[in-house]
N, C-alpha and C. Protein backbone atom coordinates (compact mmCIF):
# COMPACT_ATOMS: atom_id res chain seq x y z
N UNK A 1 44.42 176.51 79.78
CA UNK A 1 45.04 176.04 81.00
C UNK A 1 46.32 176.83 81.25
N UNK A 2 46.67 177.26 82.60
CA UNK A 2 47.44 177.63 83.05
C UNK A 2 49.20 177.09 82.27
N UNK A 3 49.68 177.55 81.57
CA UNK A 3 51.51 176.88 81.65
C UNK A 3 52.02 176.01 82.93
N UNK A 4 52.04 176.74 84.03
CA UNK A 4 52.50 176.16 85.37
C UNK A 4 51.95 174.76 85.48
N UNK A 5 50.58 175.02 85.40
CA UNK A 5 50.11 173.79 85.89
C UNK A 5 49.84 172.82 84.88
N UNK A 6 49.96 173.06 83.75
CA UNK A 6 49.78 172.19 82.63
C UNK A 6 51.80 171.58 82.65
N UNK A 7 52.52 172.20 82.97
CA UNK A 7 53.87 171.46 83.41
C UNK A 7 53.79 170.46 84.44
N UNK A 8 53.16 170.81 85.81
CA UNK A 8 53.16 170.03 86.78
C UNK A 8 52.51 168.84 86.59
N UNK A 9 51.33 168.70 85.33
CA UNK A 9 50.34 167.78 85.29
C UNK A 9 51.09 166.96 84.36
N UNK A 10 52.23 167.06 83.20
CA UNK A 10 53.02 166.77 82.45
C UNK A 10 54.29 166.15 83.27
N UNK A 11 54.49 166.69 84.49
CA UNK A 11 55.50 166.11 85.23
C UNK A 11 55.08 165.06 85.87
N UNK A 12 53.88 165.09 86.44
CA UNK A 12 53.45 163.57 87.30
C UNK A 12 52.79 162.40 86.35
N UNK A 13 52.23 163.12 85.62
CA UNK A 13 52.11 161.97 84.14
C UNK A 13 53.85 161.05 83.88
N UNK A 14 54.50 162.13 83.85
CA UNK A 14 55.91 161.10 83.10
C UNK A 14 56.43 160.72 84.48
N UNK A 15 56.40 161.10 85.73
CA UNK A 15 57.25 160.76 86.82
C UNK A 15 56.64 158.89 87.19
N UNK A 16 54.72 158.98 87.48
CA UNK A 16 54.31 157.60 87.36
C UNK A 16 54.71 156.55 86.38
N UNK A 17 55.02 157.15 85.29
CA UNK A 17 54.87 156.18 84.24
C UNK A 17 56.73 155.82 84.59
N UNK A 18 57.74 156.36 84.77
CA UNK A 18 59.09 155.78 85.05
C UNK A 18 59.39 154.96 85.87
N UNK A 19 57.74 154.67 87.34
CA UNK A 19 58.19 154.14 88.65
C UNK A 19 58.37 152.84 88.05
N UNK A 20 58.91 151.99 88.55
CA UNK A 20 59.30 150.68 87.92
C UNK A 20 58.37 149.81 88.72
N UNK A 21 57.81 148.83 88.07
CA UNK A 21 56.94 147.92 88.27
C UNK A 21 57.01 147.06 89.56
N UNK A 22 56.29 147.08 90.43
CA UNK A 22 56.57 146.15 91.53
C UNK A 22 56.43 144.60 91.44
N UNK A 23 56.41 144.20 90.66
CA UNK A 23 56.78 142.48 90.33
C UNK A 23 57.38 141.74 91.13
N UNK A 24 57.25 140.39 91.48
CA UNK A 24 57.94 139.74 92.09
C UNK A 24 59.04 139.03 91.31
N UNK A 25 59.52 139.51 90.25
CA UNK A 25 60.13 138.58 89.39
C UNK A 25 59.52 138.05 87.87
N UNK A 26 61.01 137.28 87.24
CA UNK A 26 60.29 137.06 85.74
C UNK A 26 59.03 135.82 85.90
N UNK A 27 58.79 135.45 84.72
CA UNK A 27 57.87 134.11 84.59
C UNK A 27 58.47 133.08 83.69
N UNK A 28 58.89 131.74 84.10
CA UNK A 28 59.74 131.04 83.65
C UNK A 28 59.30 130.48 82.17
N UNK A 29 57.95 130.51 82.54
CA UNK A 29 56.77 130.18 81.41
C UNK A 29 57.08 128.97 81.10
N UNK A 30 56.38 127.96 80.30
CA UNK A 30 55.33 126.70 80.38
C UNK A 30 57.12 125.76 80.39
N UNK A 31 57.15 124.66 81.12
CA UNK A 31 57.76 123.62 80.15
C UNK A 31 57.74 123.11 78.65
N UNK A 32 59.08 122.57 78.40
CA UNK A 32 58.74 122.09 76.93
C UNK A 32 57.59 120.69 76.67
N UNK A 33 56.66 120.78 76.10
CA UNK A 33 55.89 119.79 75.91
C UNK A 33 55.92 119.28 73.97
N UNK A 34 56.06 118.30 73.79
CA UNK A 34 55.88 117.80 72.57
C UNK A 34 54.45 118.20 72.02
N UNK A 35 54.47 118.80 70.82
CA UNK A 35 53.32 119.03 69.85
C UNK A 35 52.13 117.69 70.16
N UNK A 36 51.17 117.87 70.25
CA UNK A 36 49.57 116.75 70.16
C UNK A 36 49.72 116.03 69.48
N UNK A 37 50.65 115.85 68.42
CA UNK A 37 50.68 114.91 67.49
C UNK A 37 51.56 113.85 67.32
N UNK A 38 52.21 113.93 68.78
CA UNK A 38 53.42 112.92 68.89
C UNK A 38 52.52 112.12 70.19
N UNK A 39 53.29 110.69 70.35
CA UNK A 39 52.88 109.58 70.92
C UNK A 39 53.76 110.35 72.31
N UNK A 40 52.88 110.77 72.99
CA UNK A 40 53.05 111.47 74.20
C UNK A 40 53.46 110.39 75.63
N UNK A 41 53.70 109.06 75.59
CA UNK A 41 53.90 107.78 76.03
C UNK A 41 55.10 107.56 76.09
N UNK A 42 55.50 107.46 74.19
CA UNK A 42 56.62 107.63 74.24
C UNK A 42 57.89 108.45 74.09
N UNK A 43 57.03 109.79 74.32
CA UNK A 43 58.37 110.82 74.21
C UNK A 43 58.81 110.86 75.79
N UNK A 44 57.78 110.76 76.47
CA UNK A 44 58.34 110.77 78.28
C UNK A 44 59.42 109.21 78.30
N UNK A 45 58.94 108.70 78.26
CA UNK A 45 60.00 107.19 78.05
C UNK A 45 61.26 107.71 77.68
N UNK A 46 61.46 108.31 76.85
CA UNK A 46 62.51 108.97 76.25
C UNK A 46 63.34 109.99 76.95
N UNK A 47 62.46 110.87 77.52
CA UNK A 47 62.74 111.37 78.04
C UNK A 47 63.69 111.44 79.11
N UNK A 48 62.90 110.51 79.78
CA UNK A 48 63.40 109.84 81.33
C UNK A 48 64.80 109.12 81.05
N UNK A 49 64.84 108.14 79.78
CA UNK A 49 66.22 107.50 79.56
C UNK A 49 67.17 108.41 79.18
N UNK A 50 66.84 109.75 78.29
CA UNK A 50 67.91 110.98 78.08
C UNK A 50 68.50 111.85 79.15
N UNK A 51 67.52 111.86 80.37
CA UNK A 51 67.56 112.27 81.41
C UNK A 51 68.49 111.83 82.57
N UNK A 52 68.53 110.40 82.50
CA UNK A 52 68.82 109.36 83.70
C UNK A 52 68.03 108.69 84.35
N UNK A 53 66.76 109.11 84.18
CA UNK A 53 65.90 108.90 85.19
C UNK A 53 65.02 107.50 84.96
N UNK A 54 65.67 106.91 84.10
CA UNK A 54 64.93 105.43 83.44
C UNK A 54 65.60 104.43 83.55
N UNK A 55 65.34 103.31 84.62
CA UNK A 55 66.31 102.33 84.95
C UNK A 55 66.79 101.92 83.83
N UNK A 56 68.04 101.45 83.70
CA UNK A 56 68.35 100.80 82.86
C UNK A 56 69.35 99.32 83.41
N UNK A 57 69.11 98.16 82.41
CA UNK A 57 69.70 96.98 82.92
C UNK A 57 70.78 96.70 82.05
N UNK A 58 71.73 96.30 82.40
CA UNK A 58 72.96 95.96 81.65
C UNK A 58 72.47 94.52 80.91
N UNK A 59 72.32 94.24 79.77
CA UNK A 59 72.47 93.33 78.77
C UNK A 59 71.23 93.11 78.76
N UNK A 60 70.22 94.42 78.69
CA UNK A 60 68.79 94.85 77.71
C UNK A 60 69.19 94.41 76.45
N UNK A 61 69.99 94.91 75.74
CA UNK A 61 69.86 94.66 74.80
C UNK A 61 71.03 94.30 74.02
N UNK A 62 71.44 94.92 72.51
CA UNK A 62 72.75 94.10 71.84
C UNK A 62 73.55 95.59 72.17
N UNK A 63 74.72 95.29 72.59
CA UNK A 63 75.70 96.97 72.57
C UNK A 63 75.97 96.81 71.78
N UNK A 64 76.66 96.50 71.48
CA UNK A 64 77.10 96.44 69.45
C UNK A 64 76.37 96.97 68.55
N UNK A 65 75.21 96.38 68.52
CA UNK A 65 74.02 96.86 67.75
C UNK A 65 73.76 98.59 68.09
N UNK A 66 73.40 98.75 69.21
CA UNK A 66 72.85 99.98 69.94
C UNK A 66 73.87 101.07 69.93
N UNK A 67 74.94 100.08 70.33
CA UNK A 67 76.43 101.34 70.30
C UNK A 67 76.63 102.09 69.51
N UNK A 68 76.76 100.92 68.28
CA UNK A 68 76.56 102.20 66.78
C UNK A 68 74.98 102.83 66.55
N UNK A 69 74.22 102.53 66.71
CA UNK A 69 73.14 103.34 66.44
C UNK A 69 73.18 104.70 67.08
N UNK A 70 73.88 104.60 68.92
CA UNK A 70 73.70 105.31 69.54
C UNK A 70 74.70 106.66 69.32
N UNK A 71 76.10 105.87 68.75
CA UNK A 71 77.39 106.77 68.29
C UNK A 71 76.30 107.56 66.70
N UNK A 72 75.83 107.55 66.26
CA UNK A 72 75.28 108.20 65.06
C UNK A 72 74.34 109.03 66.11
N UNK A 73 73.40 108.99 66.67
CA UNK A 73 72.72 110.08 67.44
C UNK A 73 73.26 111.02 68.32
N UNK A 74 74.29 110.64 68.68
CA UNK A 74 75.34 111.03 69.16
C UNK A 74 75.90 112.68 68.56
N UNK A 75 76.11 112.08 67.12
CA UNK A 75 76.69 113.55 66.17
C UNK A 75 76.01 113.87 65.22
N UNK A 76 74.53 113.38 66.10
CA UNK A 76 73.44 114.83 65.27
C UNK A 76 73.26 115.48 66.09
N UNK A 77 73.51 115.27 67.69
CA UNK A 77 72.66 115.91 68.72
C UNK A 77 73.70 117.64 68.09
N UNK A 78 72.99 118.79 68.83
CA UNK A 78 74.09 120.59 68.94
C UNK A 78 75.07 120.09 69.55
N UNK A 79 76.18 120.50 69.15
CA UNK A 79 77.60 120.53 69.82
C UNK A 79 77.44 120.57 71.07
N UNK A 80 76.63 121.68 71.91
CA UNK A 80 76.94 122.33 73.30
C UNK A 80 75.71 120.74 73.86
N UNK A 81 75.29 120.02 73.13
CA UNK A 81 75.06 118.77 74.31
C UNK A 81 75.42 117.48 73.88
N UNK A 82 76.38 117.57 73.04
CA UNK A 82 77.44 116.60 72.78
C UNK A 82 78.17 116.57 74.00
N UNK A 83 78.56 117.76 74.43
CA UNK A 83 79.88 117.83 75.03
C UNK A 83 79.60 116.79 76.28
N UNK A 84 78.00 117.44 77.22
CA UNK A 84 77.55 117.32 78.22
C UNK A 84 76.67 115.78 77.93
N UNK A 85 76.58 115.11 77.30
CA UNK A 85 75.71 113.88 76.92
C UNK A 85 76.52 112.57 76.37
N UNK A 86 76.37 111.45 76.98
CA UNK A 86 77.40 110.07 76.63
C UNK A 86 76.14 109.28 76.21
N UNK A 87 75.61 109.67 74.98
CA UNK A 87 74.47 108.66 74.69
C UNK A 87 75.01 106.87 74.18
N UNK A 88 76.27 106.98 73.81
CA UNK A 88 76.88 105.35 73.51
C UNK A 88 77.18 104.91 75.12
N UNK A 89 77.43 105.43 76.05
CA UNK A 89 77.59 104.80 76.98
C UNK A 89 76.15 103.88 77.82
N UNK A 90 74.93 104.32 76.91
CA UNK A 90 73.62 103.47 77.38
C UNK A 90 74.13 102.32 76.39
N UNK A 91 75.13 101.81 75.86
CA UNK A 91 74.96 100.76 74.73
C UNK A 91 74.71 99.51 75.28
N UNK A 92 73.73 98.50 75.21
CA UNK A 92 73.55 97.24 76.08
C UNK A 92 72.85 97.44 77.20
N UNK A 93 72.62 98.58 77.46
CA UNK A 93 70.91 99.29 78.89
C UNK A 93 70.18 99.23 78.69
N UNK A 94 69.67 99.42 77.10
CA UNK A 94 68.72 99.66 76.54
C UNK A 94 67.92 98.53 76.66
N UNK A 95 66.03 98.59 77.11
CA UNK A 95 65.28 97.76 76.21
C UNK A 95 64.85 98.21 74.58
N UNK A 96 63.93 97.69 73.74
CA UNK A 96 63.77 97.99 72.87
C UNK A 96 63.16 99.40 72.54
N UNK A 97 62.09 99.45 73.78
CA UNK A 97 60.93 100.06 73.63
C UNK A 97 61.80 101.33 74.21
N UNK A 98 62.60 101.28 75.44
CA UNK A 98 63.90 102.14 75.75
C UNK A 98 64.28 102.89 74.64
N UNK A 99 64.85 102.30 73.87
CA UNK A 99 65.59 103.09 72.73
C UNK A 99 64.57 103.43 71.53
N UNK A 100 63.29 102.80 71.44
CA UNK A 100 62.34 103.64 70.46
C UNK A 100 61.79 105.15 70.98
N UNK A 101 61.71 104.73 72.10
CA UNK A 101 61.43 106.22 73.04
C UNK A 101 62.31 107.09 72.75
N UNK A 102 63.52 106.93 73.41
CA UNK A 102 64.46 107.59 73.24
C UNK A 102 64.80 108.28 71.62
N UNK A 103 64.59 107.56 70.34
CA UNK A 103 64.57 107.73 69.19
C UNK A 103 63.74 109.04 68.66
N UNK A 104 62.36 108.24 69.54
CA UNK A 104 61.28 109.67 69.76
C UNK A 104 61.24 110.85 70.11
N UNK A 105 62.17 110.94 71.70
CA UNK A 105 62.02 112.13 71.95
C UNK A 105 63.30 112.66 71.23
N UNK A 106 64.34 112.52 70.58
CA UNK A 106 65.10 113.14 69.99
C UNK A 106 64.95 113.97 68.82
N UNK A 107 63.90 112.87 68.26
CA UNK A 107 63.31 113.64 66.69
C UNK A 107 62.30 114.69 67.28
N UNK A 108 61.62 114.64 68.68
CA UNK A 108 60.61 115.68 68.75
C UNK A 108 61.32 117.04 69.33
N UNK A 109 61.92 116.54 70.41
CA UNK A 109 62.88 117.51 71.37
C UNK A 109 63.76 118.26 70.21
N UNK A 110 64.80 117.95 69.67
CA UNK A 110 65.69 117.97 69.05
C UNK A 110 65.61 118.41 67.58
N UNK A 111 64.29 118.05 67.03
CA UNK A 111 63.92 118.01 65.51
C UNK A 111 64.90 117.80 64.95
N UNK A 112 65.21 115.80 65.49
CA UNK A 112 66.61 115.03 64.78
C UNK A 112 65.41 114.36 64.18
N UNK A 113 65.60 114.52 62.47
CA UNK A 113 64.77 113.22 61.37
C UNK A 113 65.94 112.70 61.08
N UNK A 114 67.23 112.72 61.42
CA UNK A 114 68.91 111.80 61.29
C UNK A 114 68.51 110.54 61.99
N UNK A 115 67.92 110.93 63.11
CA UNK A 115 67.55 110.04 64.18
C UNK A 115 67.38 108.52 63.91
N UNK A 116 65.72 109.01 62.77
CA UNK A 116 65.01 108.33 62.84
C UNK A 116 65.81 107.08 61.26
N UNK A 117 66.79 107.34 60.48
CA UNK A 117 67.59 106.19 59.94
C UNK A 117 68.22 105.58 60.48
């Protein structure tokens, strides 16, 4: 083969391969979903009360009781959602099944087994 043209054929080989991809953007890829082996019922329950998104009634349950349970989950959660999270302030919102959820999705979300004493 020619030099010349064995350059030119070497130049449009590497010039295509630099054009940058026409994409519309990244892919945010899947939500977090709990492993198959968790009670998938009650990690959304949990969810929703970690969230806000789970009514809660004032004198569900004992604050006292819950307060401290809730102040110990509290300072297992990472620092950076300590800061942003008032989990003792649900103390007395809670129903039971409320705060087993909630228990749940912490140990799954979180991989808190602190949680679960």
């Amino acid at each position: 083969m020619h030099p010349v043209l064995l350059t030119m054929v070497a130049a449009v080989i590497l010039g295509a391969a630099s054009v940058p991809s026409m994409a519309s953007g990244s892919y945010p890829g899947p939500g977090i979903r709990p492993p198959a082996k968790y009670d998938t019922a009650k990690y959304e329950l949990g969810k929703a009360v970690f969230t806000g998104k789970a009514p809660l009634a004032l004198g569900a349950g004992n604050a006292e009781t819950q307060g401290a349970t809730l102040k110990e989950w509290q300072k297992t959660l990472p620092i950076a959602l300590q800061r942003t999270t008032d989990l003792p302030a649900m103390a007395g919102k809670l129903t039971s099944g409320q705060l087993d959820g909630l228990q749940h999705f912490l140990e799954v979300r979180y991989n808190l087994k602190k949680a679960a004493k």
